[in-house]
Protein backbone atom coordinates (compact mmCIF):
# COMPACT_ATOMS: atom_id res chain seq x y z
CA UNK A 1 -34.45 72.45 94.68
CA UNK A 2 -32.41 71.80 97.59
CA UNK A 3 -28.61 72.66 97.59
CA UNK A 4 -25.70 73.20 99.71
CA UNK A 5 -23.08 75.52 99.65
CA UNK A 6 -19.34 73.86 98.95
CA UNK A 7 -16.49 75.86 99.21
CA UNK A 8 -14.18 76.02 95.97
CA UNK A 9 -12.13 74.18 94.97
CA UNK A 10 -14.29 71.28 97.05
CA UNK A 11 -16.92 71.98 94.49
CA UNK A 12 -14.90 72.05 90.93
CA UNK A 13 -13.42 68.51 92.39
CA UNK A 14 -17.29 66.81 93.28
CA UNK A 15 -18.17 68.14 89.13
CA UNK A 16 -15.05 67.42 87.88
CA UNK A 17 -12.49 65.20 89.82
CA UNK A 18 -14.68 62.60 91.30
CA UNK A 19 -14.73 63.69 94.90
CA UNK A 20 -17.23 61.23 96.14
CA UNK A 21 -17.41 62.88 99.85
CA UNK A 22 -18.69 65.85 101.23
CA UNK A 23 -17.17 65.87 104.72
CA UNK A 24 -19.00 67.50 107.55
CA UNK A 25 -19.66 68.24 111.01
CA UNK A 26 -23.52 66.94 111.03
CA UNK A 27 -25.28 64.47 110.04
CA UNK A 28 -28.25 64.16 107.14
CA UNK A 29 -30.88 61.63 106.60
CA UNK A 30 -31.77 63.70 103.21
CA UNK A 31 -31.44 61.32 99.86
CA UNK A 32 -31.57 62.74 96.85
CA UNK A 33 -30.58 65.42 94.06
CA UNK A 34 -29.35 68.51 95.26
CA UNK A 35 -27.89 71.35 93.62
CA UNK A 36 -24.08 72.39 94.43
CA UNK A 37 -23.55 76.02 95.28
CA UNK A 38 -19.97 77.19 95.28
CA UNK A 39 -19.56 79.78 98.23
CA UNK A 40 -17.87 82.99 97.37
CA UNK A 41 -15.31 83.19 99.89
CA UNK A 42 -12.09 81.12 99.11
CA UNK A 43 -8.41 81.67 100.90
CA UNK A 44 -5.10 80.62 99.16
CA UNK A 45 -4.49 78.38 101.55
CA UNK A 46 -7.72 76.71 100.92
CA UNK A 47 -7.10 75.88 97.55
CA UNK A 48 -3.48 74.82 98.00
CA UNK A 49 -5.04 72.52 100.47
CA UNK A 50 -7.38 71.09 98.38
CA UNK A 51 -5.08 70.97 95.64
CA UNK A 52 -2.86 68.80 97.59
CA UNK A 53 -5.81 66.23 98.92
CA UNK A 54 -6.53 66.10 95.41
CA UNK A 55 -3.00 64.77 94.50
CA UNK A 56 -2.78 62.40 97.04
CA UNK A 57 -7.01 61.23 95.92
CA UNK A 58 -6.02 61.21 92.36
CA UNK A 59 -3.01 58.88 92.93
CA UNK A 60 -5.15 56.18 94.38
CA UNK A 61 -7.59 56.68 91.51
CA UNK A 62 -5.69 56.84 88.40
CA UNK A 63 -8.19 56.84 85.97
CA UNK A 64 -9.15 60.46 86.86
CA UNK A 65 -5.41 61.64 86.56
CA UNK A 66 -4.50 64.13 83.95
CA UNK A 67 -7.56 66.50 85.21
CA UNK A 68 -5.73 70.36 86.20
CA UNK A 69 -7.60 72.10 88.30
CA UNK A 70 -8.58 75.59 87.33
CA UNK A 71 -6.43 78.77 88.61
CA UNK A 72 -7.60 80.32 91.77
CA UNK A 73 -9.34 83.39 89.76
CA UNK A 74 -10.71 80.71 87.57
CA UNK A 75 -12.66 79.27 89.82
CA UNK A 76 -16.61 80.27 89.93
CA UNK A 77 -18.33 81.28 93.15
CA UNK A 78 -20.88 82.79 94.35
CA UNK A 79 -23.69 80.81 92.48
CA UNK A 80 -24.86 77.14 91.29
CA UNK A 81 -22.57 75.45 89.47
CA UNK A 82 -23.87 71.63 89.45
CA UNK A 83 -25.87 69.26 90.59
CA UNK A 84 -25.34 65.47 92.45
CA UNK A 85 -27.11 63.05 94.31
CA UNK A 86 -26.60 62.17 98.08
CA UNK A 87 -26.98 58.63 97.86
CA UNK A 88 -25.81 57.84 102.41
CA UNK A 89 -24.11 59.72 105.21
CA UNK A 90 -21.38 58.11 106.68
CA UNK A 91 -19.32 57.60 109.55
CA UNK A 92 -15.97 55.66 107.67
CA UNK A 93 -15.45 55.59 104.20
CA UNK A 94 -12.27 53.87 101.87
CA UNK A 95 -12.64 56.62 99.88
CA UNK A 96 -9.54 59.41 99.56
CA UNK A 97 -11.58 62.18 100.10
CA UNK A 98 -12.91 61.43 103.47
CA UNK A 99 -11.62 62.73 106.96
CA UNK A 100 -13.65 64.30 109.68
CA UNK A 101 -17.06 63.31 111.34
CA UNK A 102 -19.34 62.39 108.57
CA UNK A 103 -19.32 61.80 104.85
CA UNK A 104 -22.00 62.79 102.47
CA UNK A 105 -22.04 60.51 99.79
CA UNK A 106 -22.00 61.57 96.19
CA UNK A 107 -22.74 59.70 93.08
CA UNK A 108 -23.62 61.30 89.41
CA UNK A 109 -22.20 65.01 89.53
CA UNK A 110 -24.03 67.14 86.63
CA UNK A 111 -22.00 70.32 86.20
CA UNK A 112 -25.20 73.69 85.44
CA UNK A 113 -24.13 76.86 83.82
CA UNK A 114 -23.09 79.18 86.39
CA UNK A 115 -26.21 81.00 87.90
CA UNK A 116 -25.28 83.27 90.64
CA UNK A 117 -27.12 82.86 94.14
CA UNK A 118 -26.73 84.10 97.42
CA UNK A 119 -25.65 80.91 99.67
CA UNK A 120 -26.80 79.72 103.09
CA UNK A 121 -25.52 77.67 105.70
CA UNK A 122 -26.84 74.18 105.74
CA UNK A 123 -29.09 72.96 103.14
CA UNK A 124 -31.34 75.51 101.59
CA UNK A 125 -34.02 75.95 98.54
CA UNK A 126 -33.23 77.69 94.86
CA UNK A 127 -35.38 77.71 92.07
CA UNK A 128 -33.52 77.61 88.69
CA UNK A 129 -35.36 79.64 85.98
């Protein structure tokens, strides 16, 4: 199946905090399911980052408050940890999460046991036993 490698906390937040953007520096035409890989490398300052985008997303979608996100030795990486659909790729977007050059849009996030797997840049294929 395809997937693409997300750096934590990014990924715990598309599972479990309704980050409905995947922002990047190129553009897809791919549609579809894909499988979310959490990358195993992951700074402090990354997920204070994150932790503070998710805040600020969180406030202007206040149905999803009350969600903590795991502790930084919580998180999983290294491996498959869910699965969503890329339903556009976009240029603008209303939504929180979005800043840089394009937006991969999410819908349906499906959080998968934790299955460890070597990541890749870009999109790449894994088959789940």
């Amino acid at each position: 199946m395809r997937t693409l490698s997300i750096r934590q906390p990014w990924a715990w937040l598309i599972l479990n905090a309704g980050k409905d953007i995947e922002n990047r520096d190129w553009k897809t035409t791919y549609r579809g399911r894909i499988l979310i890989h959490a990358s195993k490398g992951m700074t402090r300052d990354e997920y204070f980052d994150a932790a503070e985008t998710a805040i600020d997303a969180l406030t202007v979608r206040p149905h999803q408050r009350g969600l903590t996100l795991p502790a930084f030795k919580q998180l999983e990486r290294g491996g498959i940890v869910g699965s969503v659909e890329i339903s556009d790729c976009v240029e603008e977007s209303d939504s929180p999460w979005f800043f840089g050059y394009y937006g991969f849009v999410l819908r349906d996030p499906k959080p998968l046991p934790f299955y460890p797997v070597r990541g890749q840049l870009g999109f790449f294929d894994v088959k789940l036993p």
